[in-house]
Protein backbone atom coordinates (compact mmCIF):
# COMPACT_ATOMS: atom_id res chain seq x y z
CA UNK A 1 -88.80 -117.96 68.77
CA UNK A 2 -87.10 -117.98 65.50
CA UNK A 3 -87.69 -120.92 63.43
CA UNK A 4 -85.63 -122.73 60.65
CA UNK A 5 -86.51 -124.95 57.63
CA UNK A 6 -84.41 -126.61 55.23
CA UNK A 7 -85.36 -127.15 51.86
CA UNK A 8 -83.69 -128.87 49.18
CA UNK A 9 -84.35 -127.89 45.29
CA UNK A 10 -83.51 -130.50 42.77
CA UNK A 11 -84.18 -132.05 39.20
CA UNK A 12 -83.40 -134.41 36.56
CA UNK A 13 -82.70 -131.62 33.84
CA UNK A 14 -79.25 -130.67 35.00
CA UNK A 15 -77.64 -128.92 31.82
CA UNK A 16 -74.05 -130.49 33.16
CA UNK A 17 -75.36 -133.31 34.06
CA UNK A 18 -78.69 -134.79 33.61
CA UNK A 19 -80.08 -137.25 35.93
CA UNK A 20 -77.32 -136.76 38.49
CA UNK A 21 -80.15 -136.17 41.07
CA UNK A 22 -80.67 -140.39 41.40
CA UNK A 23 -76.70 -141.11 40.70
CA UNK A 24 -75.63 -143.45 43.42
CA UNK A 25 -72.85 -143.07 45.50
CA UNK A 26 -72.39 -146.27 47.99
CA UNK A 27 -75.50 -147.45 46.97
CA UNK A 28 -77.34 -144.67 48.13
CA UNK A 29 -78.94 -142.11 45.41
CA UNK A 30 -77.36 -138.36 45.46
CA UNK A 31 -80.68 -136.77 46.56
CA UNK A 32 -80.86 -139.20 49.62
CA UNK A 33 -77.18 -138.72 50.59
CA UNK A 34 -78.22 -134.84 51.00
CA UNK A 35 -81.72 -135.09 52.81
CA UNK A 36 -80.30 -137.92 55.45
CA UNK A 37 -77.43 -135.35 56.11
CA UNK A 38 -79.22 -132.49 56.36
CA UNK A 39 -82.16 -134.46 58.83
CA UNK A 40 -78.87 -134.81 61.22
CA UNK A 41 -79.18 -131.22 61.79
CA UNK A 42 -81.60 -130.84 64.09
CA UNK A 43 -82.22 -127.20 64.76
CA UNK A 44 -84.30 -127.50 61.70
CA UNK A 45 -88.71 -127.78 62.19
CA UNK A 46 -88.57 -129.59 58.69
CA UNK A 47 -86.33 -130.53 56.22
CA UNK A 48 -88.13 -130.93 52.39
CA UNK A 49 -86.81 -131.91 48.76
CA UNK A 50 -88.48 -129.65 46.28
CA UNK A 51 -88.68 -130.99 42.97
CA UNK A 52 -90.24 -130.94 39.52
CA UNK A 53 -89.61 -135.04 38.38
CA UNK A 54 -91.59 -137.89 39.64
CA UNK A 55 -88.16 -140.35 39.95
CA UNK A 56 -87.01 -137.69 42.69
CA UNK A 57 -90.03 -137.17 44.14
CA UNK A 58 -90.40 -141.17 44.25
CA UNK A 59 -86.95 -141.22 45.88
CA UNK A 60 -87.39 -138.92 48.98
CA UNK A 61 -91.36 -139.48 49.37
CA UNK A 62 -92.88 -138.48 51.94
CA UNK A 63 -90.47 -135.50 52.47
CA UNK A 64 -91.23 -134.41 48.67
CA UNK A 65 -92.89 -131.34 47.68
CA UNK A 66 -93.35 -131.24 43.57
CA UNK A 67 -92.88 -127.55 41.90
CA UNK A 68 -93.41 -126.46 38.86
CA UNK A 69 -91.10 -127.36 36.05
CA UNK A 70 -90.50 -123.97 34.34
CA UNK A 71 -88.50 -122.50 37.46
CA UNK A 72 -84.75 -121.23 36.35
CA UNK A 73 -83.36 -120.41 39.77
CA UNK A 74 -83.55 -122.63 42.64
CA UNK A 75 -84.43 -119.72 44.98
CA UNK A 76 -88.08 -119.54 43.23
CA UNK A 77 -87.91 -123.40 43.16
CA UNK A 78 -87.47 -122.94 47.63
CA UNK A 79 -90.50 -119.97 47.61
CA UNK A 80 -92.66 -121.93 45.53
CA UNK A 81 -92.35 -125.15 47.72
CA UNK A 82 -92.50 -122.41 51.00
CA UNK A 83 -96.10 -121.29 49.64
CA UNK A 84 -97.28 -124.51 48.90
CA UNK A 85 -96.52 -126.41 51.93
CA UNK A 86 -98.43 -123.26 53.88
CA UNK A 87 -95.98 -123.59 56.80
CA UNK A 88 -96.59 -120.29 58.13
CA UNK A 89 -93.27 -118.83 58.87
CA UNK A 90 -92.77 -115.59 59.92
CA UNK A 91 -90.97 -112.67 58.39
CA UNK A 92 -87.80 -113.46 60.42
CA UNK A 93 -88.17 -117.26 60.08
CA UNK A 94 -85.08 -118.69 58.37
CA UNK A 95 -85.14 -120.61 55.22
CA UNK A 96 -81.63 -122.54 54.61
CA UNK A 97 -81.62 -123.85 50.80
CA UNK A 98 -79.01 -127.03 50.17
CA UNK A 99 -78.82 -127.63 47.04
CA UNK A 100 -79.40 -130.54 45.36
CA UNK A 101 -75.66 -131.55 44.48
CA UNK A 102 -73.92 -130.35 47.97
CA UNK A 103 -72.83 -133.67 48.80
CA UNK A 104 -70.78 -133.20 51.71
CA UNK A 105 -72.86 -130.61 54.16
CA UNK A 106 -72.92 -131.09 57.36
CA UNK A 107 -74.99 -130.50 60.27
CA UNK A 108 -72.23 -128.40 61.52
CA UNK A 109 -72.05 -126.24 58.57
CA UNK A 110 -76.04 -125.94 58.89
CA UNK A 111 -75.97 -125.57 62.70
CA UNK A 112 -73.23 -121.99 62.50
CA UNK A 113 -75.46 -120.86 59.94
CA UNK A 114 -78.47 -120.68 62.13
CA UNK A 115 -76.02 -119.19 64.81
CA UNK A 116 -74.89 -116.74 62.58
CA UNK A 117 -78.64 -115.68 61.44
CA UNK A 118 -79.45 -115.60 65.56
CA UNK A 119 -76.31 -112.91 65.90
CA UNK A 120 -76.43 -110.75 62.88
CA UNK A 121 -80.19 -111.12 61.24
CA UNK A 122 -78.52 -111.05 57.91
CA UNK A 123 -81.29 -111.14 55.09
CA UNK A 124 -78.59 -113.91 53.49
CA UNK A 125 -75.80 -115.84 54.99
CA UNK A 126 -73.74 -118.20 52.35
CA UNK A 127 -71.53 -121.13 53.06
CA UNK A 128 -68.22 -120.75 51.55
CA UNK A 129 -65.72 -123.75 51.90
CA UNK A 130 -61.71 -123.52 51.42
CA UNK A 131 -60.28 -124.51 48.22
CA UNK A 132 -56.87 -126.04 48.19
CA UNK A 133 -56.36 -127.09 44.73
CA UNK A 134 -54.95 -124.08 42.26
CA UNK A 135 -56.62 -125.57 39.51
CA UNK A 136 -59.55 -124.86 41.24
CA UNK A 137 -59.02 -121.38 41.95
CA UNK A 138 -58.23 -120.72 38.47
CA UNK A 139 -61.61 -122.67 36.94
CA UNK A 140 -63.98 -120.47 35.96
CA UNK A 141 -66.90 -122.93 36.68
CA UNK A 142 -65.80 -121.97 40.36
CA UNK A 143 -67.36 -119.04 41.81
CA UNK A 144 -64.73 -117.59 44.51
CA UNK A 145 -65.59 -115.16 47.09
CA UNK A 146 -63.57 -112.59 49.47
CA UNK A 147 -65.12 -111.02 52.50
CA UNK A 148 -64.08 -108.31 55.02
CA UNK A 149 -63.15 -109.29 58.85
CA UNK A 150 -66.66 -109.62 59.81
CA UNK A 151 -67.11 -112.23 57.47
CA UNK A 152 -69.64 -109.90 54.99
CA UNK A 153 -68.88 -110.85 51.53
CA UNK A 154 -67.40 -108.27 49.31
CA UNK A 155 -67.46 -109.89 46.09
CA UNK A 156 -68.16 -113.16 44.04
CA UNK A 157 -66.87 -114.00 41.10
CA UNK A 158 -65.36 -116.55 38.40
CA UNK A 159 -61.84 -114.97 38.46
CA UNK A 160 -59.11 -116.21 40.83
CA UNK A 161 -59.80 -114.04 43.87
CA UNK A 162 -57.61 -112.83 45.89
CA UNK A 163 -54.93 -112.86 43.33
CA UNK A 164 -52.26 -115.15 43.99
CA UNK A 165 -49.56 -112.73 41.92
CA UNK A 166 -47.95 -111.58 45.14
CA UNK A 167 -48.14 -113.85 47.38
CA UNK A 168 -48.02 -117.88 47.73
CA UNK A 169 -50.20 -119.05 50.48
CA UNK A 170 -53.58 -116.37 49.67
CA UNK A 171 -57.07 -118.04 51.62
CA UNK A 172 -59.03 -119.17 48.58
CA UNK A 173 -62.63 -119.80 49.53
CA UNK A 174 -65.32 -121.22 46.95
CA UNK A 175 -68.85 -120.22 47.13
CA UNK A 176 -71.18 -122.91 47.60
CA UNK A 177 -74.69 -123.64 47.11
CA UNK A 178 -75.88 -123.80 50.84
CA UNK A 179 -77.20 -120.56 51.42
CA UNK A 180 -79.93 -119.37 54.18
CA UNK A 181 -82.56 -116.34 53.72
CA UNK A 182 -84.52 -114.34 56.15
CA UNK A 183 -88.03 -115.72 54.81
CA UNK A 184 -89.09 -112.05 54.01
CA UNK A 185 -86.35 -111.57 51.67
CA UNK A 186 -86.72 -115.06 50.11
CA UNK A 187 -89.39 -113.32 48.15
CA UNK A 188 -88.22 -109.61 48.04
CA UNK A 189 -84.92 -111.22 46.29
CA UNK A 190 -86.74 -112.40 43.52
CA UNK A 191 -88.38 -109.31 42.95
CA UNK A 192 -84.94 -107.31 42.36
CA UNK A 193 -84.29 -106.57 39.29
CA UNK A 194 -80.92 -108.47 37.58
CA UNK A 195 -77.85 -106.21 38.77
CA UNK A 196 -74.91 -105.66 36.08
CA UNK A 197 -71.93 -107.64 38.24
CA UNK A 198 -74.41 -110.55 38.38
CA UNK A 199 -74.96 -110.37 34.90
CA UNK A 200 -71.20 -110.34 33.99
CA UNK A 201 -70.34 -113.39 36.71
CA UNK A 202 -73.37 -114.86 36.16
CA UNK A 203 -73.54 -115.20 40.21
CA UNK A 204 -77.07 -114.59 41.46
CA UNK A 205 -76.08 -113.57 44.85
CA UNK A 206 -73.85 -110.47 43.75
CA UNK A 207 -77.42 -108.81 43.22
CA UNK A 208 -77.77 -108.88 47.01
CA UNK A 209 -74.88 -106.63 47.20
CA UNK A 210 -74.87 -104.42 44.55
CA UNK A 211 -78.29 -103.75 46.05
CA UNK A 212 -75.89 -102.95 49.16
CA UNK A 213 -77.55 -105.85 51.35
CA UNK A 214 -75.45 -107.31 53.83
CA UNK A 215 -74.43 -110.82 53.19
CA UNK A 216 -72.82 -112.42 55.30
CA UNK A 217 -70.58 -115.70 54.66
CA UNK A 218 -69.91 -118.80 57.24
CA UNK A 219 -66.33 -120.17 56.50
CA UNK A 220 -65.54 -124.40 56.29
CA UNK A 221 -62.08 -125.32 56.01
CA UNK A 222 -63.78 -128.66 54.70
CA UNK A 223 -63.91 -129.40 51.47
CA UNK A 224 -67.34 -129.26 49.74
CA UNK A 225 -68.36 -130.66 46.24
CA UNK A 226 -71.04 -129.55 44.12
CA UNK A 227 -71.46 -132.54 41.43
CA UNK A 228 -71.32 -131.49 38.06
CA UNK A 229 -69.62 -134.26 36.14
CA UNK A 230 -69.22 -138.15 36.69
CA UNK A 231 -65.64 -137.60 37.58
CA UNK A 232 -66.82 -135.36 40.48
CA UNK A 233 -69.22 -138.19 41.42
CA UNK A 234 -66.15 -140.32 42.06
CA UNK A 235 -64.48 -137.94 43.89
CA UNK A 236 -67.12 -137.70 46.36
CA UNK A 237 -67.87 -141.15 46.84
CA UNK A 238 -64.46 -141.78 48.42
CA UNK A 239 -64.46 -138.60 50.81
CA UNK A 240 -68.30 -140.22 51.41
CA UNK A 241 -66.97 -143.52 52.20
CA UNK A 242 -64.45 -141.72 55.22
CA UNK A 243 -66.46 -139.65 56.38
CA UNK A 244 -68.21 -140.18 59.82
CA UNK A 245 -71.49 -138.68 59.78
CA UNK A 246 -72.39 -141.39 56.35
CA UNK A 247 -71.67 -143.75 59.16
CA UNK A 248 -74.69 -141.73 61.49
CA UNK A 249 -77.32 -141.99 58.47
CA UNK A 250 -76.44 -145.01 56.37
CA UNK A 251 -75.48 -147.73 59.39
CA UNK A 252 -77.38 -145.86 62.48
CA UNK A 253 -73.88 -145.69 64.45
């Protein structure tokens, strides 16, 4: 039987925003927001914070696993935290990385993207979410994606895709950073060499298919929010505040 893990990479040293790891939203810090959601999945074995900084570590103990501190992806942050916890998965294990600023996941998100590994064996399956702001679609610090009727994603990147020049109501889906990978490719991906696409959208996942790897993507029409800046922050904290499944982990309803 296939198992699934969930591991969460994270540190202080965020470039956008340092420290935004332990920011508090109702009280709560970020990191603890994300494990306490994700532990409401629970098709998951284990669910682990992998992390370089004591203060997280601290924060999240005993569900903590420290890495080293020189990692710059977060996938070799997940495979290093895989190897040391010695968990024994399997080739076709799965291995669903939430990142350490995805705020608003759900166990629903995380529960179709187990169902959609169990149907297709994809060696990658990426939450995207809807976007329904033009300014978003237009910021380049958003990475948008478009994908064929089977849901495989044809291409990633920091332009406004599909264009919106012909029509006015185009689907406009941002990629997030909630991604799950077969636990044999976890390792073969970071053994691929850097692809030219990637390089140019600085998007690590177009190396999957310019490789010509299927990757498939699990839709939300709910909005996601990967912190970046104190404003951000804000913004989450009031969708937190509605939003019933805080009620599940923060007041046991």
């Amino acid at each position: 039987m296939t198992r699934a893990v969930c591991v969460i990479p994270a540190r202080m040293g965020s470039s956008r925003f340092p420290g935004k790891p332990m920011e508090k939203l109702l009280g709560m810090p970020m990191i603890e927001h994300i494990y306490r959601r994700c532990l409401l999945q629970k098709g998951f074995d284990k669910v682990i914070v992998a992390t370089c900084d004591q203060e997280i570590f601290d924060a999240v103990a005993p569900a903590t696993v420290m890495t080293l501190d020189t990692h710059e992806r977060c996938t070799d942050r997940v495979e290093e935290a895989i190897a040391n916890l010695d968990l024994g998965l399997a080739d076709d294990d799965l291995v669903v990385m939430v990142q350490g600023d995805e705020i608003l996941v759900t166990p629903d998100m995380l529960g179709e993207m187990i169902d959609v590994y169990a149907r297709t064996g994809s060696p990658v399956i990426n939450l995207v979410s809807r976007l329904y702001r033009t300014q978003d679609h237009d910021d380049p610090n958003t990475v948008k994606v478009v994908f064929d009727k089977d849901h495989r994603a044809l291409l990633f990147s920091r332009a406004p895709i599909p264009s919106r020049s012909r029509a006015s109501d185009v689907p406009m889906y941002q990629q997030t950073g909630i991604i799950a990978f077969r636990a044999s490719f976890l390792h073969e991906f970071s053994t691929l060499p850097r692809t030219p696409l990637e390089v140019i959208e600085s998007v690590d996942m177009l190396r999957v298919i310019e490789n010509r790897l299927p990757l498939y993507v699990v839709t939300t029409e709910t909005e996601t929010i990967g912190i970046d800046t104190p404003s951000e922050l804000v913004r989450a904290e009031k969708i937190l505040a509605d939003d019933h499944f805080t009620d599940q982990y923060m007041t046991g309803a």
